[in-house]
Protein backbone atom coordinates (compact mmCIF):
# COMPACT_ATOMS: atom_id res chain seq x y z
CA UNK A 1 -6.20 23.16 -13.36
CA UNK A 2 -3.52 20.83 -10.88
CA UNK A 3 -3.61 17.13 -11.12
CA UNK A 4 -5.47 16.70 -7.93
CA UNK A 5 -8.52 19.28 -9.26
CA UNK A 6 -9.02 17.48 -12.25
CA UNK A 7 -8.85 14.30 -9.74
CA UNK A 8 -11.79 15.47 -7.91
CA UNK A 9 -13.87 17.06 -10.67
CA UNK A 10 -13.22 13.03 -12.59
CA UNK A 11 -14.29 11.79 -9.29
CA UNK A 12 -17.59 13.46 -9.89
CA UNK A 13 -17.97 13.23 -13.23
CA UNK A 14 -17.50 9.33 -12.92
CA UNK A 15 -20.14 9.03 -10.01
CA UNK A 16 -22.45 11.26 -12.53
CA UNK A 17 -21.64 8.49 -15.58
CA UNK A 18 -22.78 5.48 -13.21
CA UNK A 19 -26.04 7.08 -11.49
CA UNK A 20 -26.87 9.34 -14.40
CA UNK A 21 -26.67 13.34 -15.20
CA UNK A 22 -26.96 15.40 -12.92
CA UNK A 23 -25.02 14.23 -10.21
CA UNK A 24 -26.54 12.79 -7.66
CA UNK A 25 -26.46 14.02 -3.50
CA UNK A 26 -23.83 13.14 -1.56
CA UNK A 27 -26.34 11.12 0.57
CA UNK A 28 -27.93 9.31 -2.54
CA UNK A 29 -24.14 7.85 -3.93
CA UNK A 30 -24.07 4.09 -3.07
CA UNK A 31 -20.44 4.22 -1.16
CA UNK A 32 -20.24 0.95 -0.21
CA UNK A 33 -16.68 -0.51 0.06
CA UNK A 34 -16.21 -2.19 -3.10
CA UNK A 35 -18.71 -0.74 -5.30
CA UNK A 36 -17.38 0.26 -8.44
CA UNK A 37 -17.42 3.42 -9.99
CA UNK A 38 -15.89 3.24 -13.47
CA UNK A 39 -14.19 0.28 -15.67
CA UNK A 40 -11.64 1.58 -18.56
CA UNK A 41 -9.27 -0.33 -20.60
CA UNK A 42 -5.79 -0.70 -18.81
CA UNK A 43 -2.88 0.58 -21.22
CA UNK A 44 -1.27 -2.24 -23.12
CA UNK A 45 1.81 -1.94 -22.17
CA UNK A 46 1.21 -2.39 -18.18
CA UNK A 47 -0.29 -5.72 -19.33
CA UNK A 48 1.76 -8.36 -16.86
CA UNK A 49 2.99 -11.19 -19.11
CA UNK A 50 0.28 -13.95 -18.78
CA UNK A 51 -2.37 -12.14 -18.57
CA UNK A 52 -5.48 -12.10 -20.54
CA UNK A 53 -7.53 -9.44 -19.36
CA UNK A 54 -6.92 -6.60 -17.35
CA UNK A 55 -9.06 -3.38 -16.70
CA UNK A 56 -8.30 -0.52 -14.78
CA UNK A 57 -10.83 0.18 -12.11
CA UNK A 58 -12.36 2.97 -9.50
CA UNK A 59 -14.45 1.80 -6.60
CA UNK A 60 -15.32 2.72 -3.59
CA UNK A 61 -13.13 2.25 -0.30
CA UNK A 62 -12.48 4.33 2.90
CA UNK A 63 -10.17 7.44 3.79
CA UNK A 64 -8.21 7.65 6.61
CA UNK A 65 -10.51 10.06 8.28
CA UNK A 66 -12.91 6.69 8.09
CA UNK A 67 -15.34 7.79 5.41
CA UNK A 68 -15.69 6.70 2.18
CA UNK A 69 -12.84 7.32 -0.61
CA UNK A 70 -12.43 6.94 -3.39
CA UNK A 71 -9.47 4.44 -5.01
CA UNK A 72 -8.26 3.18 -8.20
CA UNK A 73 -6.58 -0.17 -9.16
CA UNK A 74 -6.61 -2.73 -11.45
CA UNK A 75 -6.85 -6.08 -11.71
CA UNK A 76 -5.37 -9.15 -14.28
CA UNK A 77 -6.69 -12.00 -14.95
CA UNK A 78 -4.68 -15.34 -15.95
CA UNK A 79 -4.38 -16.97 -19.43
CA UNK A 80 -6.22 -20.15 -19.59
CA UNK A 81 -9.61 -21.52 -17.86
CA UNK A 82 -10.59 -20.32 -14.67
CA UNK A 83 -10.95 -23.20 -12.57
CA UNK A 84 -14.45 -24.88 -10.36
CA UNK A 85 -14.96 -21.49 -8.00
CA UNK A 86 -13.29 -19.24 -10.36
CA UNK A 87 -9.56 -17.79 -10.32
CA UNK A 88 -8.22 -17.40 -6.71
CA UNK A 89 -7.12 -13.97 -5.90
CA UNK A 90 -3.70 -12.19 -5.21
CA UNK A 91 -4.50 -8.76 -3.57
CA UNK A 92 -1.49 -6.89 -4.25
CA UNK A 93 -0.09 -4.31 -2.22
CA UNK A 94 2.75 -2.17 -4.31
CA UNK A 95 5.50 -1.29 -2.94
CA UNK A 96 6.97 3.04 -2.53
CA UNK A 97 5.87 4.70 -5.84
CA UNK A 98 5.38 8.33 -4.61
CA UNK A 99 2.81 10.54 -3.41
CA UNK A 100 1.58 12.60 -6.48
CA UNK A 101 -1.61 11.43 -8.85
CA UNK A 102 0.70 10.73 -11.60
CA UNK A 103 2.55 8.31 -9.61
CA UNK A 104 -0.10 5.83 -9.52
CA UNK A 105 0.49 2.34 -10.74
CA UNK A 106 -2.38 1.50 -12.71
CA UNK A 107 -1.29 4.77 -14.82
CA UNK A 108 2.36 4.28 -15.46
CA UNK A 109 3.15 0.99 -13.80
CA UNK A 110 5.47 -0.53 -11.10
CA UNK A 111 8.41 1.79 -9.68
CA UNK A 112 10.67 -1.02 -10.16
CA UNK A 113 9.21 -2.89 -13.43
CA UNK A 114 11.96 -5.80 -14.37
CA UNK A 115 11.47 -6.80 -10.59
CA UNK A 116 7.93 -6.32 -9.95
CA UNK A 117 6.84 -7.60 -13.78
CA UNK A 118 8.36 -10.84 -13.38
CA UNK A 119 7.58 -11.61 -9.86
CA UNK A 120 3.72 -10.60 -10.33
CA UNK A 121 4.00 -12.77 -13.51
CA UNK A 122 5.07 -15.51 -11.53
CA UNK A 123 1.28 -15.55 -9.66
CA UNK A 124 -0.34 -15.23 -13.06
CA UNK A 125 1.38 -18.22 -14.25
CA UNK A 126 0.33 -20.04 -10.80
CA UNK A 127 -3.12 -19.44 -11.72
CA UNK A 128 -4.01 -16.58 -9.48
CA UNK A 129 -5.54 -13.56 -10.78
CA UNK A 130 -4.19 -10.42 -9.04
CA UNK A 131 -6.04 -7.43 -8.21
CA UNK A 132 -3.83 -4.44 -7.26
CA UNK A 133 -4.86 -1.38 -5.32
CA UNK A 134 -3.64 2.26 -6.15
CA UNK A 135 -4.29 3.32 -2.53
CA UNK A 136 -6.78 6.17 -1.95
CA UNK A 137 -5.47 9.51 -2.99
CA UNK A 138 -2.70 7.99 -5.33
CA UNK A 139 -4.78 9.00 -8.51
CA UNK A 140 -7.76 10.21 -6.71
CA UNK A 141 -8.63 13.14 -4.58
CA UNK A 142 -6.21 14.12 -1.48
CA UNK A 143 -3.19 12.57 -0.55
CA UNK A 144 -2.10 9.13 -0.12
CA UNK A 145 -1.85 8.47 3.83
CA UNK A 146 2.31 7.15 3.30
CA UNK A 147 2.71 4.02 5.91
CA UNK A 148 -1.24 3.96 7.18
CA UNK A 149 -1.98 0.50 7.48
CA UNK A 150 -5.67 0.58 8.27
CA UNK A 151 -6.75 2.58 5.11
CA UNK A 152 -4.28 0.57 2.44
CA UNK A 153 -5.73 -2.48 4.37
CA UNK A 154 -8.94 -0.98 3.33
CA UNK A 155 -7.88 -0.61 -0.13
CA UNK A 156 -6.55 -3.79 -0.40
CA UNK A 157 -9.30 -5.97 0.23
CA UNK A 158 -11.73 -3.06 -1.38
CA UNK A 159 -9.91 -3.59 -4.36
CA UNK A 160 -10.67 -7.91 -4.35
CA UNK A 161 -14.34 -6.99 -3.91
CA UNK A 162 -14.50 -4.09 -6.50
CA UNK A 163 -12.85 -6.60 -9.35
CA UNK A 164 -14.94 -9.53 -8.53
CA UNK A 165 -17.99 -7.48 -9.22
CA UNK A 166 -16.53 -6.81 -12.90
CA UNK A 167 -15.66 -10.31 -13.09
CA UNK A 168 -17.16 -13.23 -12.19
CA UNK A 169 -14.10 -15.32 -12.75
CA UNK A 170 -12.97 -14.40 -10.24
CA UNK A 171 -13.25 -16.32 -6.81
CA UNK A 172 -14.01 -15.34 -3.44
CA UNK A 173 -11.11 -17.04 -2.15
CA UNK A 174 -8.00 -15.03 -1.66
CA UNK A 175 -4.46 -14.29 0.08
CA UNK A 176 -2.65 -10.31 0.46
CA UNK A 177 0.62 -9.63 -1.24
CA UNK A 178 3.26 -7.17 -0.49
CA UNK A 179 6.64 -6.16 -0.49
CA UNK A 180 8.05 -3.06 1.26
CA UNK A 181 5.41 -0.02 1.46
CA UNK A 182 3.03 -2.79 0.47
CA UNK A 183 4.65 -5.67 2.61
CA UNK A 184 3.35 -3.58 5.81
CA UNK A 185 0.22 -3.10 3.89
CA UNK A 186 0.01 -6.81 3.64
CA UNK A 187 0.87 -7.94 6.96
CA UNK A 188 -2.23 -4.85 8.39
CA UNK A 189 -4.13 -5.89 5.83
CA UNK A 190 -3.94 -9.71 7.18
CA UNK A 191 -4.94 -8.51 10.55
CA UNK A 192 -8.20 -6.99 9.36
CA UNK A 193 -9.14 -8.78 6.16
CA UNK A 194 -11.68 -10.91 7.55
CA UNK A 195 -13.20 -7.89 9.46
CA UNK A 196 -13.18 -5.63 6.57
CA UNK A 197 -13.88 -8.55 3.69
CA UNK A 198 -17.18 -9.75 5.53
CA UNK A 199 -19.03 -12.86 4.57
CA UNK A 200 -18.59 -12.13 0.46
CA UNK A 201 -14.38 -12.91 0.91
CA UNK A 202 -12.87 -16.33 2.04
CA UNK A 203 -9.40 -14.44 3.42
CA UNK A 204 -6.86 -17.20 3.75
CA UNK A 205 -3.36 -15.98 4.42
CA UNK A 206 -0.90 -13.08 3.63
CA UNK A 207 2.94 -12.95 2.07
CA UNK A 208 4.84 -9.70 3.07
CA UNK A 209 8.34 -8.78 1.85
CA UNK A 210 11.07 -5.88 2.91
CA UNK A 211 8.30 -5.12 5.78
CA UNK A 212 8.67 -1.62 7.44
CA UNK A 213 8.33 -2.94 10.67
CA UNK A 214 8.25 -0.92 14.30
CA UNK A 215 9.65 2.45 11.81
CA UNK A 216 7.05 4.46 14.24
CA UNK A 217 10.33 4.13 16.98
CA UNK A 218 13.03 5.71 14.78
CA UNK A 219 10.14 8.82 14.11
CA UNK A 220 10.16 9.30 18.16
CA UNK A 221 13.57 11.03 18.77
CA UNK A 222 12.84 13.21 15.58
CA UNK A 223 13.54 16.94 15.85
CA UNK A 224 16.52 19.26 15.68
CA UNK A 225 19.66 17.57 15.16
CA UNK A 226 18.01 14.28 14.40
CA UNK A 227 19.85 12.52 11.78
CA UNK A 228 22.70 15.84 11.72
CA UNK A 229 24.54 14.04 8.48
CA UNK A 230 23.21 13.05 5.23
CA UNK A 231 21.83 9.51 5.00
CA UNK A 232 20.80 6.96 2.32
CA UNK A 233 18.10 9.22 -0.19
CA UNK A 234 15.93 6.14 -0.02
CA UNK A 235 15.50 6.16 3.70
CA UNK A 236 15.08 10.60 3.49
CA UNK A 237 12.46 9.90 0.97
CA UNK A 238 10.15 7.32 3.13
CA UNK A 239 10.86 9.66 5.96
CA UNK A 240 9.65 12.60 3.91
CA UNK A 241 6.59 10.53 2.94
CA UNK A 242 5.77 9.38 6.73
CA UNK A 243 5.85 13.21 8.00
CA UNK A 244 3.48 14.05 4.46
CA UNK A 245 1.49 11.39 5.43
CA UNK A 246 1.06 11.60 9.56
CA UNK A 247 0.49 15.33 8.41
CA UNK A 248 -2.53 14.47 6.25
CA UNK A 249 -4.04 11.61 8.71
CA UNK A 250 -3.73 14.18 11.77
CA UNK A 251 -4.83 17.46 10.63
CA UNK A 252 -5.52 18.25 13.66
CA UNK A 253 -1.75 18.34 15.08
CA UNK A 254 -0.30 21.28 13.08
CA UNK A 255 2.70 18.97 12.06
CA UNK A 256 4.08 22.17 10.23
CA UNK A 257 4.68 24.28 13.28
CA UNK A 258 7.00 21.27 14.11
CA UNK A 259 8.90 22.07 10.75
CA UNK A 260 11.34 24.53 9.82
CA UNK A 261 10.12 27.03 6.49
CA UNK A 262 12.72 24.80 4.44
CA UNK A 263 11.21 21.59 6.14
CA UNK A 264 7.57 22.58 4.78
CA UNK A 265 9.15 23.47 1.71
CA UNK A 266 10.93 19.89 1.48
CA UNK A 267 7.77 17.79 2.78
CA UNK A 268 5.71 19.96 0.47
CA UNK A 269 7.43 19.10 -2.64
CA UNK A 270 8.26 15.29 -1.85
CA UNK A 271 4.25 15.31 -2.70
CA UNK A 272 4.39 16.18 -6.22
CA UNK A 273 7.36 13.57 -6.92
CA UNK A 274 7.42 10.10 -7.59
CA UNK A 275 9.84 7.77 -5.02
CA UNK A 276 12.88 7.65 -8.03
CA UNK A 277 12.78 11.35 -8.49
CA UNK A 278 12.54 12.10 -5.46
CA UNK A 279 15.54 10.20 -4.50
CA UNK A 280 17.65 12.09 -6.96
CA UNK A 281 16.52 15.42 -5.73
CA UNK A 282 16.60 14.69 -1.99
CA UNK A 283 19.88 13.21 -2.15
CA UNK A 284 22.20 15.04 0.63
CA UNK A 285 19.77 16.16 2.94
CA UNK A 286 19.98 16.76 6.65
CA UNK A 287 17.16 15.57 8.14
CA UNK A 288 17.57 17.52 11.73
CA UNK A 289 17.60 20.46 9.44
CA UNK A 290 13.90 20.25 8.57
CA UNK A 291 12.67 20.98 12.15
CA UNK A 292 12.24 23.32 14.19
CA UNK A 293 11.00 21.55 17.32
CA UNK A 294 11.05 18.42 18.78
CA UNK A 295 7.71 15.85 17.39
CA UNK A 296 7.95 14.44 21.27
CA UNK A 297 6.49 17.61 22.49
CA UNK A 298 3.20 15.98 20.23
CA UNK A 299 0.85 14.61 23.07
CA UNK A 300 0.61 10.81 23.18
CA UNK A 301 3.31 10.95 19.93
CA UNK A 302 3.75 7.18 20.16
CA UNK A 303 0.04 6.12 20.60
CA UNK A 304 -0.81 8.37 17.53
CA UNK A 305 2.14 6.78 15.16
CA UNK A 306 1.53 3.28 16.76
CA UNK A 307 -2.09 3.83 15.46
CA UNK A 308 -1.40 5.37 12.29
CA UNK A 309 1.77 3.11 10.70
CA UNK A 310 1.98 0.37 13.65
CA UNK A 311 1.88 -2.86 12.40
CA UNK A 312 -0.36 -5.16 14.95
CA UNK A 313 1.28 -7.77 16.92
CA UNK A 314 -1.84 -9.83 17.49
CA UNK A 315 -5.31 -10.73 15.94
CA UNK A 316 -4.29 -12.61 13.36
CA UNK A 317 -6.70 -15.51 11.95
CA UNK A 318 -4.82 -16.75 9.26
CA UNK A 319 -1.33 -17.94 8.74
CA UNK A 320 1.48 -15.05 7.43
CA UNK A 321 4.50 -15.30 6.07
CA UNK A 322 7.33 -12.43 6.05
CA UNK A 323 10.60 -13.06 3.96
CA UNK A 324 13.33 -10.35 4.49
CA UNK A 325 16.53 -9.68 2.58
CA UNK A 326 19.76 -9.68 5.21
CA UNK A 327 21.51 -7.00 3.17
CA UNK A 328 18.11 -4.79 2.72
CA UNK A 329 19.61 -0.98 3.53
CA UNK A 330 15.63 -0.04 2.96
CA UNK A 331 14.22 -1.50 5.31
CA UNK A 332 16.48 -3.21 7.83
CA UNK A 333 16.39 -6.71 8.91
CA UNK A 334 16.00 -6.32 12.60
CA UNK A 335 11.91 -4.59 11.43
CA UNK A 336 11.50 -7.94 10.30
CA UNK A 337 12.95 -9.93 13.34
CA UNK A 338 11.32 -7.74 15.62
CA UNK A 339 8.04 -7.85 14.54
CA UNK A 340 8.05 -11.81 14.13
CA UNK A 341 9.60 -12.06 17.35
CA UNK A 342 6.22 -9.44 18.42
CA UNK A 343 3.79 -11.92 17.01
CA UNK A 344 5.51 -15.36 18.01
CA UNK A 345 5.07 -13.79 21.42
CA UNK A 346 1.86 -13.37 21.16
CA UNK A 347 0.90 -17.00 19.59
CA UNK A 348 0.03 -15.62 16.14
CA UNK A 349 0.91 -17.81 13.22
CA UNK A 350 4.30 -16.45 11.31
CA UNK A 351 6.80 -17.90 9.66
CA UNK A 352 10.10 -15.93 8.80
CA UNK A 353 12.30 -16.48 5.58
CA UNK A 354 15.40 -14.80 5.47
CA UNK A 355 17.46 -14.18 1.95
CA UNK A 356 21.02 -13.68 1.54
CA UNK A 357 20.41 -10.76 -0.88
CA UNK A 358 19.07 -6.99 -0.54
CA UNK A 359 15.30 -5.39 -0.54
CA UNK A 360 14.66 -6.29 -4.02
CA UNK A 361 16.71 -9.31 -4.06
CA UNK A 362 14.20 -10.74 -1.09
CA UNK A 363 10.98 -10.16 -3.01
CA UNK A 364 12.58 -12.15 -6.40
CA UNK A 365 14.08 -15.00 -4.46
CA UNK A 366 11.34 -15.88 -1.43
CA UNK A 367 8.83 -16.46 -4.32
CA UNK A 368 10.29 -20.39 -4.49
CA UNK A 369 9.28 -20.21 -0.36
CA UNK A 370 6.52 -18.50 -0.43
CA UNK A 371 4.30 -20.20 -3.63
CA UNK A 372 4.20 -23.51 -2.12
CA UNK A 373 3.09 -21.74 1.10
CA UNK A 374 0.09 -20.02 -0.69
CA UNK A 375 -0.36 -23.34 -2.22
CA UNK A 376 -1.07 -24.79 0.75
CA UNK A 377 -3.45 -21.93 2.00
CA UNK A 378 -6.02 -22.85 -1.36
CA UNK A 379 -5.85 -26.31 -0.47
């Protein structure tokens, strides 16, 4: 039995554990965004230093076909005494981890642990409990939608709803956290959290780092001959991810008749690998080789990207902050100028931090910038 079987036949066995043997209809399953399904110990050694309890959760969320998914996640939850209202909440949004079940953070922790361990820990010792999101289909059924902003903004605040219902130290009040894959799942997420939230969250303001800004454009001339040399593995990866991912969001398209029988192959396997193994085996290949027609000759290309990994220019209610590394090769500082520029332009509330360091460099080093700035969102 694969990985994703067992997913579903968990999925099912969990929703039987909650509502009772046998399992219930489809139509009798309370899918409510943020209703938790199951509550398990998280593994001791994904503990984030400060923390005092942590619990790996399933809930409730919604798919990118707009109904309701399934997710996991977990959340931590500082050492000390929750203050008057309870613990204000990070919502995390990880960064690239991969595509495949076993990729999922809650099961084998960050891609990048030194980094991500100390700069989570950093919250925790703020005060802030964190809950972070697996995304749907990264450890449940399907396949994580790679780059689609609406559903991880789903997730996201899903996730803040599903923990506070396990515990009640936790407060309503809470700000989005990202960096990369999860800075533009931040910066979305900030443009629908009070939408999605409702009345039970108090939303106040979102951090995003290494954001993947306006990467829809650089999809548009994709086809034969796009890309003819090798380029940085990172950068193949994501782009393998983002054609996995538009794939499984758009059904509809037949995004493999735009791919060569070695493209499918490629895009295929990047789904059962995790972001550093993928790397290693991807390293060297031509991207133009991988199809066999031109993705312009998709009707209304742009409009369906836009939708599907666009990050919005406008809407915002609450302040946002991006920080960006100058010497990030991941995801390159003009996404980050050009989307502030985007939203200055359109009166939203941003304010840019640049670093002189790379993608992981940024995330480390805007945390003395952007701490006081969440500071002042609580106060």
């Amino acid at each position: 039995m694969s990985i994703r079987h067992r997913s579903l036949v968990l999925a099912l066995l969990l929703c039987a554990s909650v509502l009772g043997a046998p399992v219930a209809a489809a139509d009798e399953v309370d899918t409510t965004p943020g209703t938790v399904v199951a509550v398990e110990e998280l593994a001791p050694q994904l503990w984030l230093p400060g923390t005092a309890e942590a619990k790996r959760i399933t809930y409730w969320t919604i798919g990118s076909d707009g109904r309701p998914a399934l997710s996991t996640g977990a959340y931590f939850v500082p050492e000390g005494t929750a203050p008057e209202g309870g613990w204000p909440v990070i919502g995390w949004a990880h960064g690239t981890s991969g595509l495949d079940d076993h990729c999922a953070p809650s099961l084998i922790g960050p891609t990048y642990p030194e980094r991500d361990r100390q700069y989570l820990a950093g919250w925790l010792g703020q005060g802030y409990a964190i809950a972070a999101s697996d995304y749907v289909g990264l450890g449940t059924p399907g396949l994580m939608p790679y780059l689609d902003g609406k559903t991880t903004a789903h997730n996201v605040v899903d996730s803040v709803k599903a923990s506070r219902a396990i515990d009640d130290s936790l407060s309503n009040k809470w700000v989005v956290v990202g960096q990369s894959q999860g800075g533009g799942a931040a910066i979305t997420t900030a443009r629908y959290a009070t939408e999605f939230g409702g009345p039970e969250l108090d939303y106040r303001g979102a951090v995003g780092t290494g954001v993947p800004a306006n990467i829809e454009l650089a999809l548009l001339p994709a086809g034969p001959g796009y890309l003819p040399v090798p380029i940085n593995e990172g950068l193949t990866t994501y782009a393998l991810y983002i054609v996995s991912g538009f794939r499984t969001a758009h059904p509809e398209i037949d995004v493999d008749s735009y791919l060569t029988e070695e493209g499918k192959r490629i895009v295929d396997r990047a789904e059962t690998l995790c972001v550093a193994e993928a790397e290693k085996e991807f390293d060297g290949i031509v991207t133009g080789d991988l199809f066999a027609k031109p993705l312009s000759e998709i009707p209304n290309l742009y409009g369906l990207l836009n939708d599907y990994m666009g990050i919005p220019v406008d809407g915002y209610d609450r302040p946002v902050f991006i920080g960006q590394g100058l010497y990030d090769t991941d995801v390159p500082v003009i996404s980050a100028l050009s989307l502030v520029a985007q939203m200055k332009l359109n009166g939203q509330d941003v304010t840019l931090h640049t670093y002189p360091t790379d993608h992981s460099g940024a995330l480390l080093q805007s945390q003395a910038d952007s701490i006081p700035f969440v500071q002042r969102l609580f106060q």
